[in-house]
C-alpha atoms as a PDB file:
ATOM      1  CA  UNK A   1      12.198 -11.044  32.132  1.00  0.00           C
ATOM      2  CA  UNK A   2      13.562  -7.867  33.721  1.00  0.00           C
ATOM      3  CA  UNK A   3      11.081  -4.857  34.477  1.00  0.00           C
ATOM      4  CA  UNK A   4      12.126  -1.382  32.590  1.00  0.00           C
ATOM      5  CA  UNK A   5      11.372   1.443  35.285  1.00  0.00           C
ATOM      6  CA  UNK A   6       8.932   3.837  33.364  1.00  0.00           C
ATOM      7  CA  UNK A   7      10.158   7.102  34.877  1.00  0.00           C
ATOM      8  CA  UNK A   8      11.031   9.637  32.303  1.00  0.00           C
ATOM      9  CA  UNK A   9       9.794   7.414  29.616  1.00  0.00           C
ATOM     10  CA  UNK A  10       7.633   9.202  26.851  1.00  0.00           C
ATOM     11  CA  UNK A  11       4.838   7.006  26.141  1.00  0.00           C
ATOM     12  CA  UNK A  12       1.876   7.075  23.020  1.00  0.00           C
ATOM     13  CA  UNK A  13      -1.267   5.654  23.735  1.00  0.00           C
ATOM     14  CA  UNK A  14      -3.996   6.035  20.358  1.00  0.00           C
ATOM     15  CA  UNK A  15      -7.137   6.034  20.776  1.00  0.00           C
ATOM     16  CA  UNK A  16      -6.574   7.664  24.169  1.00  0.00           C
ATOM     17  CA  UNK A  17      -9.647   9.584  24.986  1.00  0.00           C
ATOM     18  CA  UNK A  18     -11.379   5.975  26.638  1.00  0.00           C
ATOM     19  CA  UNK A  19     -12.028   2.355  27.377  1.00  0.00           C
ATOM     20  CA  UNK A  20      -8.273   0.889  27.745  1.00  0.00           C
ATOM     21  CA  UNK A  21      -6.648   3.717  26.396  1.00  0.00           C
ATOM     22  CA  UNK A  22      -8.067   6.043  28.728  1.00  0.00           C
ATOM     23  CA  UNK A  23      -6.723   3.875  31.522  1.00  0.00           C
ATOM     24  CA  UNK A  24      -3.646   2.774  30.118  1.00  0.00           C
ATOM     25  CA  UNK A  25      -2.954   6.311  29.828  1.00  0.00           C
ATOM     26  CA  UNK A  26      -3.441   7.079  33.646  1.00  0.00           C
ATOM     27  CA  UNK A  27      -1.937   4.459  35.154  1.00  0.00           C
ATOM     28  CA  UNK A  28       1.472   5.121  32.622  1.00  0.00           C
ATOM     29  CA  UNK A  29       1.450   7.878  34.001  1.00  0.00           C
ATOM     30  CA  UNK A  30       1.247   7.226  37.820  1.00  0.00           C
ATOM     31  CA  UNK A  31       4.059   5.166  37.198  1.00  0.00           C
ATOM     32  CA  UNK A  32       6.591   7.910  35.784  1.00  0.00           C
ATOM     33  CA  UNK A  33       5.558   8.084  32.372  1.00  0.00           C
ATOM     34  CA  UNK A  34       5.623  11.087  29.819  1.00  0.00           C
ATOM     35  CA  UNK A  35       2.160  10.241  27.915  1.00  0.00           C
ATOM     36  CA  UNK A  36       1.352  11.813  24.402  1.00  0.00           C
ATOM     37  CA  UNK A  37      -2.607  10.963  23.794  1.00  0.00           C
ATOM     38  CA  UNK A  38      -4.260  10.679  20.503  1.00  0.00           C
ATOM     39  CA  UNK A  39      -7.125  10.117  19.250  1.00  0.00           C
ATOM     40  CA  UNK A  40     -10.449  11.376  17.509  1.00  0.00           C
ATOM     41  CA  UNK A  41     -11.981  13.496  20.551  1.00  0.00           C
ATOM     42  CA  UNK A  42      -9.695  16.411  21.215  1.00  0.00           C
ATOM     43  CA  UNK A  43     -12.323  17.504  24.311  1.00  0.00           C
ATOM     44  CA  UNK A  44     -11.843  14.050  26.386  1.00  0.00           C
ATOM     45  CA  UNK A  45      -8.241  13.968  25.403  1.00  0.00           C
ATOM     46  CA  UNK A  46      -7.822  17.183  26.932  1.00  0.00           C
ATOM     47  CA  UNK A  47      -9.809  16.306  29.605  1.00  0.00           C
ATOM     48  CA  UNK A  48      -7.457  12.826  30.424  1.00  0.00           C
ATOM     49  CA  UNK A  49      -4.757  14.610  29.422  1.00  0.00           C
ATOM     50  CA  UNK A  50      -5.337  17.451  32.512  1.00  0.00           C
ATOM     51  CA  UNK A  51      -6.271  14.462  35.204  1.00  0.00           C
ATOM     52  CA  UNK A  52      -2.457  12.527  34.604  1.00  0.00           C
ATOM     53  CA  UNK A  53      -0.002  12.681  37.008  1.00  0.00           C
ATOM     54  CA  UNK A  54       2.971  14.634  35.236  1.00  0.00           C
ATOM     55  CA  UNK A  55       3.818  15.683  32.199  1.00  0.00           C
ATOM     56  CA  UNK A  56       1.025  14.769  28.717  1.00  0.00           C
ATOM     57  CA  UNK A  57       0.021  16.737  25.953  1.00  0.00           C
ATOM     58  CA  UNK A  58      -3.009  15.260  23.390  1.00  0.00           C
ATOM     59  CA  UNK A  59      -2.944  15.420  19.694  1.00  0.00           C
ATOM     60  CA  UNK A  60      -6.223  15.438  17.574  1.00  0.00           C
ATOM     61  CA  UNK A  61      -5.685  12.748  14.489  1.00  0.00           C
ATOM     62  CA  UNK A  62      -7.181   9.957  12.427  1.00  0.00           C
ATOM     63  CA  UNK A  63      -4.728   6.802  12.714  1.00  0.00           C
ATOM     64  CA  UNK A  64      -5.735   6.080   9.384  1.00  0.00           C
ATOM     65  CA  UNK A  65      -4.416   9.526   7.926  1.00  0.00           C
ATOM     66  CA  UNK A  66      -0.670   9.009   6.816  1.00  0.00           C
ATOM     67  CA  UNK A  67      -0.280  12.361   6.853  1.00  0.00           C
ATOM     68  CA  UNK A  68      -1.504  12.743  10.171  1.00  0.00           C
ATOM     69  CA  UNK A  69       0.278  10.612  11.844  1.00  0.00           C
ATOM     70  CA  UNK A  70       3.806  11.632  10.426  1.00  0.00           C
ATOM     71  CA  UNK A  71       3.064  14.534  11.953  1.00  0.00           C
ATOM     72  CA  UNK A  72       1.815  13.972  15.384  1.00  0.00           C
ATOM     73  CA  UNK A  73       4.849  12.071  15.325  1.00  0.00           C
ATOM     74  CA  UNK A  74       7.290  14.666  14.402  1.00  0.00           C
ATOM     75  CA  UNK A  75       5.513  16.731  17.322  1.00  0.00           C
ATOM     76  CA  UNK A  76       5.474  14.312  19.621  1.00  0.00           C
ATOM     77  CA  UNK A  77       9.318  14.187  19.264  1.00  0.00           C
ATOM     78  CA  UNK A  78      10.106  18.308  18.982  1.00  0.00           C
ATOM     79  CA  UNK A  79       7.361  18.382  22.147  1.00  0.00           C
ATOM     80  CA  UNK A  80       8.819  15.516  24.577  1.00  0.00           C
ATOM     81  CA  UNK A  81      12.507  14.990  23.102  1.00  0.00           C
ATOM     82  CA  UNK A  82      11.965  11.262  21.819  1.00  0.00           C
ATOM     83  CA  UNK A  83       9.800   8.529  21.839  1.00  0.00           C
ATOM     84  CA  UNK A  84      10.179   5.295  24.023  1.00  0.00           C
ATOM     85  CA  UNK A  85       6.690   3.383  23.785  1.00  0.00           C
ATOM     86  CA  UNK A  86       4.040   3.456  21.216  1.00  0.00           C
ATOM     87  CA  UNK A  87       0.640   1.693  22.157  1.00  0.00           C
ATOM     88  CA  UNK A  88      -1.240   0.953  18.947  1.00  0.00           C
ATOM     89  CA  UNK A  89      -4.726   0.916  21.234  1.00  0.00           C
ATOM     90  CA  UNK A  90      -7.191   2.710  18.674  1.00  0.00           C
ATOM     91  CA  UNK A  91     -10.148   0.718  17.540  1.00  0.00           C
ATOM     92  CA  UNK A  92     -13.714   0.381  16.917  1.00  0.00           C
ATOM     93  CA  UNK A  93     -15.857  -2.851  16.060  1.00  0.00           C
ATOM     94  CA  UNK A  94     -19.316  -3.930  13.914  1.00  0.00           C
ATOM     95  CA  UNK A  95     -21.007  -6.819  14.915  1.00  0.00           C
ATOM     96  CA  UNK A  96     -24.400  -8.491  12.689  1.00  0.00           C
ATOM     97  CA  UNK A  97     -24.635 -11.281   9.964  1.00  0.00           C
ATOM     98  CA  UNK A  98     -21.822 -10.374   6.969  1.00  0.00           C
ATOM     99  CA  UNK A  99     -24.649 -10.709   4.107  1.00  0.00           C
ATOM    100  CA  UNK A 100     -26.861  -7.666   5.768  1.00  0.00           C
ATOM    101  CA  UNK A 101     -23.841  -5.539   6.840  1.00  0.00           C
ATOM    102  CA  UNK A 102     -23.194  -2.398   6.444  1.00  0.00           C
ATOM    103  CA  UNK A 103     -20.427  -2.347   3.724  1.00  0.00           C
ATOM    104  CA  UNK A 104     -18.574   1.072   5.094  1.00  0.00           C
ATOM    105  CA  UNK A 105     -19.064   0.387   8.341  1.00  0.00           C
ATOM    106  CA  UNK A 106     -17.163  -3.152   7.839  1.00  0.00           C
ATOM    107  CA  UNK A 107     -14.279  -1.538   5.942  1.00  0.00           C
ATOM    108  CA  UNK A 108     -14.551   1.046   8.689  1.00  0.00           C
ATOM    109  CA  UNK A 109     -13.438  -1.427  10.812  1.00  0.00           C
ATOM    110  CA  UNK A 110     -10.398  -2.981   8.964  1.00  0.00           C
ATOM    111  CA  UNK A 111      -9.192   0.691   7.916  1.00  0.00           C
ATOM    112  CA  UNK A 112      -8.913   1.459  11.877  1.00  0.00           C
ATOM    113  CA  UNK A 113      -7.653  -1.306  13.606  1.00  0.00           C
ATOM    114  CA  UNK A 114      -5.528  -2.968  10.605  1.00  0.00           C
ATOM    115  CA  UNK A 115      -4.407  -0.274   8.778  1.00  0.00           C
ATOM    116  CA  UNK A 116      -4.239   2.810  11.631  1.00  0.00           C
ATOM    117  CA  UNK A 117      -2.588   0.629  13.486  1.00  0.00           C
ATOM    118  CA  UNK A 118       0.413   0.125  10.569  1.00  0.00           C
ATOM    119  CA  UNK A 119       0.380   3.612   9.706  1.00  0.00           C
ATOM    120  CA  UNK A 120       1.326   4.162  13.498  1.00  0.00           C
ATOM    121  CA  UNK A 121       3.581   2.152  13.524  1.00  0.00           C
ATOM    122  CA  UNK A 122       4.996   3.617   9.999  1.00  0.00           C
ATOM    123  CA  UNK A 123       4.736   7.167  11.814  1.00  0.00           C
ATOM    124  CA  UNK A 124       6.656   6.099  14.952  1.00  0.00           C
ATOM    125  CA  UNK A 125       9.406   3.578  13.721  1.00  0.00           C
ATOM    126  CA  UNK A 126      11.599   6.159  13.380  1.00  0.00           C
ATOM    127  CA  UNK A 127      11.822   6.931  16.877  1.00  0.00           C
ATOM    128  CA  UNK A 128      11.700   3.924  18.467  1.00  0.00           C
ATOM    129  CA  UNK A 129      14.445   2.718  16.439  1.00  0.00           C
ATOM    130  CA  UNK A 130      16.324   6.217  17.805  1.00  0.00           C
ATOM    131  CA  UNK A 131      15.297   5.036  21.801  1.00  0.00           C
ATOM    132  CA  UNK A 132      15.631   1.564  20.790  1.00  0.00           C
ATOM    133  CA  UNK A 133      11.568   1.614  22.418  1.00  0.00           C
ATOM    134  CA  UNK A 134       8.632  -0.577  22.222  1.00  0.00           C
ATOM    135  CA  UNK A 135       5.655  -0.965  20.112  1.00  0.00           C
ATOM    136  CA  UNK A 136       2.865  -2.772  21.767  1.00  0.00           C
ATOM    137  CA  UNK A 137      -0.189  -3.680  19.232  1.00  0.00           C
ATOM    138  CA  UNK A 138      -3.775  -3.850  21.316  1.00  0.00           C
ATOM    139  CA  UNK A 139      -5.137  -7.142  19.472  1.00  0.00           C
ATOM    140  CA  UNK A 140      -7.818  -9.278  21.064  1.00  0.00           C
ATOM    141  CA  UNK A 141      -9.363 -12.846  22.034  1.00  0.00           C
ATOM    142  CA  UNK A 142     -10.847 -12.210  18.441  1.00  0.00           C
ATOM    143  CA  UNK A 143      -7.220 -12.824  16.679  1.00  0.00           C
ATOM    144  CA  UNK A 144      -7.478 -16.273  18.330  1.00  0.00           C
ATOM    145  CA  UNK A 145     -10.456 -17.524  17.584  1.00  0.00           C
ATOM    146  CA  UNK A 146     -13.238 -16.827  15.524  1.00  0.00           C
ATOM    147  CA  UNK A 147     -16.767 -16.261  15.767  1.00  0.00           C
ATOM    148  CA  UNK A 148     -19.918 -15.643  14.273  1.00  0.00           C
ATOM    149  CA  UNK A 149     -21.398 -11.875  13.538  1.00  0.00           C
ATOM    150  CA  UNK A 150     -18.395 -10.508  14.062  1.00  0.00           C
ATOM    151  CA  UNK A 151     -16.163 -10.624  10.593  1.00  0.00           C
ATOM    152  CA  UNK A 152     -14.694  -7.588  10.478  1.00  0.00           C
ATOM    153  CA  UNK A 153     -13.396  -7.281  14.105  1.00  0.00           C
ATOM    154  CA  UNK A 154     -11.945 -10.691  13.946  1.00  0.00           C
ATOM    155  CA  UNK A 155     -10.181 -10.410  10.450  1.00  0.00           C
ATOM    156  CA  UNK A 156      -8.999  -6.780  11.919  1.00  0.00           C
ATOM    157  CA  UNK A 157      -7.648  -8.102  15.158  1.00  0.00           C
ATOM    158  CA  UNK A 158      -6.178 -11.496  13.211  1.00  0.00           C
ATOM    159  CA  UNK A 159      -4.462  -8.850  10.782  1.00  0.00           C
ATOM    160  CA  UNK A 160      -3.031  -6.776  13.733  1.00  0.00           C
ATOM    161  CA  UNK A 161      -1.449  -9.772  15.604  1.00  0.00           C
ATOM    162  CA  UNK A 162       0.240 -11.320  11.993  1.00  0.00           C
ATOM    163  CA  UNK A 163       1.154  -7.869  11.123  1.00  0.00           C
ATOM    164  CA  UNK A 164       3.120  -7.030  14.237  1.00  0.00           C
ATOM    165  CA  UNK A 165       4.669 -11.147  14.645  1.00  0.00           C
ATOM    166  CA  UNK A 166       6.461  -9.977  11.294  1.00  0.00           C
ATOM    167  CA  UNK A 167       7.282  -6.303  12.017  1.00  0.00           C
ATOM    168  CA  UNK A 168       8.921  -8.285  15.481  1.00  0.00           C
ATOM    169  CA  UNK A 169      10.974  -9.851  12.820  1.00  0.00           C
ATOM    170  CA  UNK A 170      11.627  -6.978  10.930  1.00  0.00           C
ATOM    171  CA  UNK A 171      12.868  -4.284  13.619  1.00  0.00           C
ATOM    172  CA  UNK A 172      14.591  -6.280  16.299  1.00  0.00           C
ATOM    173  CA  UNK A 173      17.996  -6.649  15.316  1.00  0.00           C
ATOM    174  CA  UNK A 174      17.073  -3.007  15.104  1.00  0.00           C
ATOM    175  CA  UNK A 175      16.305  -2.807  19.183  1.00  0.00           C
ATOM    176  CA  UNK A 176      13.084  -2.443  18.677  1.00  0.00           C
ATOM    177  CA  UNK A 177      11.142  -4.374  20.731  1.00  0.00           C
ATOM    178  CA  UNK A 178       7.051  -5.945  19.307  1.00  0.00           C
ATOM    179  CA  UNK A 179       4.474  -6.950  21.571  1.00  0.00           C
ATOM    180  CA  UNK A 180       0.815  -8.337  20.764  1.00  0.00           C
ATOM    181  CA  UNK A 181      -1.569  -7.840  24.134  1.00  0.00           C
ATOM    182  CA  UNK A 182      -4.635 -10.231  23.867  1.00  0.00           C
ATOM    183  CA  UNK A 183      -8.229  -8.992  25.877  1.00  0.00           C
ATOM    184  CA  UNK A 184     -11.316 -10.980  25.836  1.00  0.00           C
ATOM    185  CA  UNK A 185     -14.566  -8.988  26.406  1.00  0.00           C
ATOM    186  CA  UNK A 186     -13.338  -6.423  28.555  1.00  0.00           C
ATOM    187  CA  UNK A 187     -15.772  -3.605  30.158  1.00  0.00           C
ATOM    188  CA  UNK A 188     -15.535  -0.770  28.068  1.00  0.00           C
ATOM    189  CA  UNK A 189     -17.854   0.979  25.741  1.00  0.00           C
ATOM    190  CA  UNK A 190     -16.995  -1.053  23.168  1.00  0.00           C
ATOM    191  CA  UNK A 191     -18.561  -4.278  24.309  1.00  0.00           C
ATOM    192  CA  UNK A 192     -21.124  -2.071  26.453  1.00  0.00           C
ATOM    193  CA  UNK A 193     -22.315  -0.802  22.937  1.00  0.00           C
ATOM    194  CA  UNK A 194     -22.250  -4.096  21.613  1.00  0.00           C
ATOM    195  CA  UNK A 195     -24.314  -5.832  24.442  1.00  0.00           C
ATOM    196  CA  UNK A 196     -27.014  -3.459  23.625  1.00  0.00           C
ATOM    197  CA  UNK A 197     -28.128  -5.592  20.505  1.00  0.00           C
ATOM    198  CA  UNK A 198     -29.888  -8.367  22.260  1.00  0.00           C
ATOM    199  CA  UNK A 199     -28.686 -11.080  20.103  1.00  0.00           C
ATOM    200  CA  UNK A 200     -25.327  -9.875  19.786  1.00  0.00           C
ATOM    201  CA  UNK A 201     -25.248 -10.336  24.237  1.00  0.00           C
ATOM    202  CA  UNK A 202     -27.362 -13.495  23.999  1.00  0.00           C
ATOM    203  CA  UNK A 203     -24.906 -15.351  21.694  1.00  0.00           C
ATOM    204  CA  UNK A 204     -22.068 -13.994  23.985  1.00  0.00           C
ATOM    205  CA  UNK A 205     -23.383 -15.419  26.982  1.00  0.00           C
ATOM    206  CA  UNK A 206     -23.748 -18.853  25.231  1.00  0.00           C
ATOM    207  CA  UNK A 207     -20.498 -19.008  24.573  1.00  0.00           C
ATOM    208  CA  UNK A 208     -18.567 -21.503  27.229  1.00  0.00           C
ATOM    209  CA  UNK A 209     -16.359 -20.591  30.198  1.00  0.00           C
ATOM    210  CA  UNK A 210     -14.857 -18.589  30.598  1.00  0.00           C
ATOM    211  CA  UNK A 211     -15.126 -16.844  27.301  1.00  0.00           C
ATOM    212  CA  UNK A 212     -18.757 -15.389  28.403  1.00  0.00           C
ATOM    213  CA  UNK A 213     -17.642 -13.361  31.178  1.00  0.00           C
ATOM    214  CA  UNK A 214     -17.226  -9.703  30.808  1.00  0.00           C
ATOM    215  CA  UNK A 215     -13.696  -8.567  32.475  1.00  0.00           C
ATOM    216  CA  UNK A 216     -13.081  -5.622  34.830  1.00  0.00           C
ATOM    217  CA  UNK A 217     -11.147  -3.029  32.755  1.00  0.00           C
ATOM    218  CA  UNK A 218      -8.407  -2.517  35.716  1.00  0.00           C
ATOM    219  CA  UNK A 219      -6.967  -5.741  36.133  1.00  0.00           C
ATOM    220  CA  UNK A 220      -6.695  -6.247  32.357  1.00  0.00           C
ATOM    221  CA  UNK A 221      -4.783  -3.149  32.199  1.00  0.00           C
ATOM    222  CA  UNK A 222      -2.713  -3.617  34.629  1.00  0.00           C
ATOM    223  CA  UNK A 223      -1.553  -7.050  32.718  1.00  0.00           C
ATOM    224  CA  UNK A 224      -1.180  -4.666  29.713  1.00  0.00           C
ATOM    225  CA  UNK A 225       1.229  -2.121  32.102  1.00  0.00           C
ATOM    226  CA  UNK A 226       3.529  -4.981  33.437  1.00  0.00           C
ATOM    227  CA  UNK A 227       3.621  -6.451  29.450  1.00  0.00           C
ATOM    228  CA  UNK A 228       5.261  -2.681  28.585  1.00  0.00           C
ATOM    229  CA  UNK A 229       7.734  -2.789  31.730  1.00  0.00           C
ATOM    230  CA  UNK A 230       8.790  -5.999  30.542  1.00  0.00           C
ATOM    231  CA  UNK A 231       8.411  -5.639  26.850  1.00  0.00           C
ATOM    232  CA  UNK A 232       7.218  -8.404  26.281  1.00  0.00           C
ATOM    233  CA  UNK A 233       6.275  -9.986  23.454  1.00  0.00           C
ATOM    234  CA  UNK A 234       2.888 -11.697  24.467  1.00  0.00           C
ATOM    235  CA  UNK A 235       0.698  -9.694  26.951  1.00  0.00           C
ATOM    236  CA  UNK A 236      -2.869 -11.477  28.117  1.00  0.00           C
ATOM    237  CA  UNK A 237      -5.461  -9.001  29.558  1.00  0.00           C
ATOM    238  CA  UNK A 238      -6.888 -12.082  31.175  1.00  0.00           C
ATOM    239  CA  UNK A 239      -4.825 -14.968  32.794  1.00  0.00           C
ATOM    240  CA  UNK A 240      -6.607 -17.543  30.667  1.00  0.00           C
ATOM    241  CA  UNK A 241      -5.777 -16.409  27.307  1.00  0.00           C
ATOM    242  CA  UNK A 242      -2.320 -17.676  27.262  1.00  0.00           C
ATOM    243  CA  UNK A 243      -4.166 -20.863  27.158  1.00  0.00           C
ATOM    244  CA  UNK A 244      -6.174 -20.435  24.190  1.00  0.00           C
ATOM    245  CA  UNK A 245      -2.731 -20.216  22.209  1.00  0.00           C
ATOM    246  CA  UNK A 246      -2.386 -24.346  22.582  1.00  0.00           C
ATOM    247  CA  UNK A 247      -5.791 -25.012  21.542  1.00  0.00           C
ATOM    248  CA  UNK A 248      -6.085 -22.262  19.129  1.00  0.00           C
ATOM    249  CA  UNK A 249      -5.534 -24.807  15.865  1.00  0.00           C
ATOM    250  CA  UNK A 250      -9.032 -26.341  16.851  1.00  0.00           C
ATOM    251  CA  UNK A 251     -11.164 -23.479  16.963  1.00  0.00           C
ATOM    252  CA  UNK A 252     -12.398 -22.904  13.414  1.00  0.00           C
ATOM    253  CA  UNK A 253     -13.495 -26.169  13.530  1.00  0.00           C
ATOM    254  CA  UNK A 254     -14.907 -26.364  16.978  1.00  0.00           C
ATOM    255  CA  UNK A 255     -16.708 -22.592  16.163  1.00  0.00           C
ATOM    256  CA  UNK A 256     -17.838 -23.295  12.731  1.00  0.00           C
ATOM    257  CA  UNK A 257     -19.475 -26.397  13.912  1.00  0.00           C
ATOM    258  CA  UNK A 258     -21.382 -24.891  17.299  1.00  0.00           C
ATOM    259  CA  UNK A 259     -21.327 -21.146  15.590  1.00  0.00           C
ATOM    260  CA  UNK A 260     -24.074 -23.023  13.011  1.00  0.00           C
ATOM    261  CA  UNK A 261     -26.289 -24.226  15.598  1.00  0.00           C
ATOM    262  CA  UNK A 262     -26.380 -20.820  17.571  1.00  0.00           C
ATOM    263  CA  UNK A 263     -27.556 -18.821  14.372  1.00  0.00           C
ATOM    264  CA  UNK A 264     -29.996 -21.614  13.485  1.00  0.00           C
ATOM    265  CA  UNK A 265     -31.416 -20.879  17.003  1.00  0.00           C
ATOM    266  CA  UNK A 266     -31.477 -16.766  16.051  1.00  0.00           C
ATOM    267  CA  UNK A 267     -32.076 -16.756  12.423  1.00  0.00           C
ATOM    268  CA  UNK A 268     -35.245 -15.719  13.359  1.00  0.00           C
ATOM    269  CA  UNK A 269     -34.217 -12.477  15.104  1.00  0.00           C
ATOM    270  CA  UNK A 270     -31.200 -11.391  12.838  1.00  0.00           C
ATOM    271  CA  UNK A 271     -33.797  -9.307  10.385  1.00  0.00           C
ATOM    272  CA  UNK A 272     -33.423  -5.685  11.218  1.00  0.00           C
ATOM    273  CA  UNK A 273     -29.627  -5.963  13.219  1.00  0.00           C
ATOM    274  CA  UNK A 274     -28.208  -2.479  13.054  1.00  0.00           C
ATOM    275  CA  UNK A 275     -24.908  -3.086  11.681  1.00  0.00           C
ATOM    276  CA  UNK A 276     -22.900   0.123  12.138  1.00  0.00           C
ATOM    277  CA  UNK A 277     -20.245   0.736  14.736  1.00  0.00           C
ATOM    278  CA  UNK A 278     -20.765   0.229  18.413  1.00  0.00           C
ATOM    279  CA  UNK A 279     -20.053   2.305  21.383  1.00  0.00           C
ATOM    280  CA  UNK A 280     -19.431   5.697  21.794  1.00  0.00           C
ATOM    281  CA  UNK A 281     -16.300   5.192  20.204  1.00  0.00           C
ATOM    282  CA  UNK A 282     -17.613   4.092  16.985  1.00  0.00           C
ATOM    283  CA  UNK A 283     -20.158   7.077  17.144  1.00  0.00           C
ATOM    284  CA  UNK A 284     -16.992   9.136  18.005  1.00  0.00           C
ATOM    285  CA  UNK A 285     -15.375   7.719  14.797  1.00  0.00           C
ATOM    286  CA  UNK A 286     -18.876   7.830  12.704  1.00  0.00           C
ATOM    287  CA  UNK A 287     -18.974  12.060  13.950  1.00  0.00           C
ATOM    288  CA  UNK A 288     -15.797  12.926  13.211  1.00  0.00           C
ATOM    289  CA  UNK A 289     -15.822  11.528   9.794  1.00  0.00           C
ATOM    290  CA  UNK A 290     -19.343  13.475   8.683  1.00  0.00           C
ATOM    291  CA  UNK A 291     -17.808  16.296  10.041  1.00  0.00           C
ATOM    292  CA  UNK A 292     -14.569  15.899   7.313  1.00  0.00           C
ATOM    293  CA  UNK A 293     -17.303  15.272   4.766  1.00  0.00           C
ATOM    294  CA  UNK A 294     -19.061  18.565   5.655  1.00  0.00           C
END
């Protein structure tokens, strides 16, 4: 498939202000791209937003707000001219035994990375369709498989990746090009957050080869970069996870079979799991919402 030269191409990246969008962001723009960041922390978008190459600007929203997003898209467009690439990257993630968790915290999770990632998409449609541009949805090793402890992230991430197969449908006759990237645990705060709950990294590194490895961030991005000069429709953070899409049929089974005998072994230790969102992005996400409250 034929590379599309990113120079002069305007570029949104949610969830912007770390981790893979943080990244993403940088090396878009080392490579010619015009990068709008958004996300939750207007200091560290400001912050990445100074450090890019050329031209960026950051916007301060909620990809869960409707409202929001319509119009950090309507700004993006009076600001930059048009839109070519939307990254739907914003996400945050639980982890603990369903029956203890924290029922906000769980929805928490769906309402960011299932349904901020459609109402960016909703927001941005538009102007893609104008630029005939590309929508690439972040999803994760966690659409493919399942696993145990971690219900909301995988229903989120499985959501995402049906979500955005049918919008492919939906917009290409359009010219509007859908891709689904796939990462397995990938360093970033995210995972760094969750590998602070001792059972939560134990279980991880039970998990067989070569599904227990944590991933440099770089490479992975990198794999996400050449997906969006290509836009293609499959993009794997990890060479491997193309892979996984053959055997994928045979996980539930496999997972609900050896997923029973690794809680067995830590039934004893789940009692007192904290259950609210990981990372500092999900105490990014946690802050900004007490501060709406207040």
């Amino acid at each position: 498939m034929s590379k599309v030269s990113l120079q002069g191409q305007v570029a949104v990246v949610t969830g912007a202000a770390r981790g893979v969008g943080e990244l993403l962001a940088r090396k878009l723009s080392a490579r010619g791209a015009t990068v709008a960041l958004v996300g939750l922390e207007p200091d560290a978008l400001k912050e990445v937003s100074a450090r890019l190459h050329g031209d960026s600007d950051h916007w301060h929203a909620d990809v869960t707000d409707h409202e929001a997003m319509a119009r950090v898209a309507r700004e993006v467009k009076e600001r930059f001219g048009k839109v070519d690439i939307v990254v739907a990257n914003a996400g945050v993630a639980t982890g603990g035994p369903f029956v203890d968790s924290d029922p906000q915290a769980w929805r928490r999770v769906i309402e960011v990375n299932l349904i901020g990632s459609a109402v960016t998409a909703r927001a941005f449609l538009p102007v893609l369709v104008e630029s005939r541009g590309y929508l690439l949805q972040i999803a994760s090793l966690a659409a493919i498989t399942p696993a145990p402890m971690m219900t909301a992230y995988c229903a989120s991430k499985s959501g995402v990746e049906a979500y955005a197969h049918s919008l492919r449908a939906e917009v290409g006759y359009r010219g509007v090009k859908v891709g689904v990237a796939y990462l397995s645990w990938t360093d970033t705060d995210m995972v760094r957050g969750a590998d602070q709950d001792d059972v939560m990294r134990e279980l991880r590194q039970r998990l067989p080869w070569p599904s227990s490895k944590t991933y440099p961030l770089g490479p992975a991005v990198d794999r996400i970069v050449a997906g969006i000069e290509r836009r293609s429709s499959h993009v794997y953070g990890q060479w491997w996870l193309r892979g996984m899409q053959g055997v994928r049929g045979y996980l539930p089974g496999i997972i609900g079979t050896v997923g029973q005998r690794e809680m067995r072994r830590f039934a004893d230790r789940l009692q007192g799991m904290r259950t609210g969102l990981v990372g500092a992005g999900g105490a990014a996400d946690e802050q900004a919402r007490a501060t709406e409250r207040s």
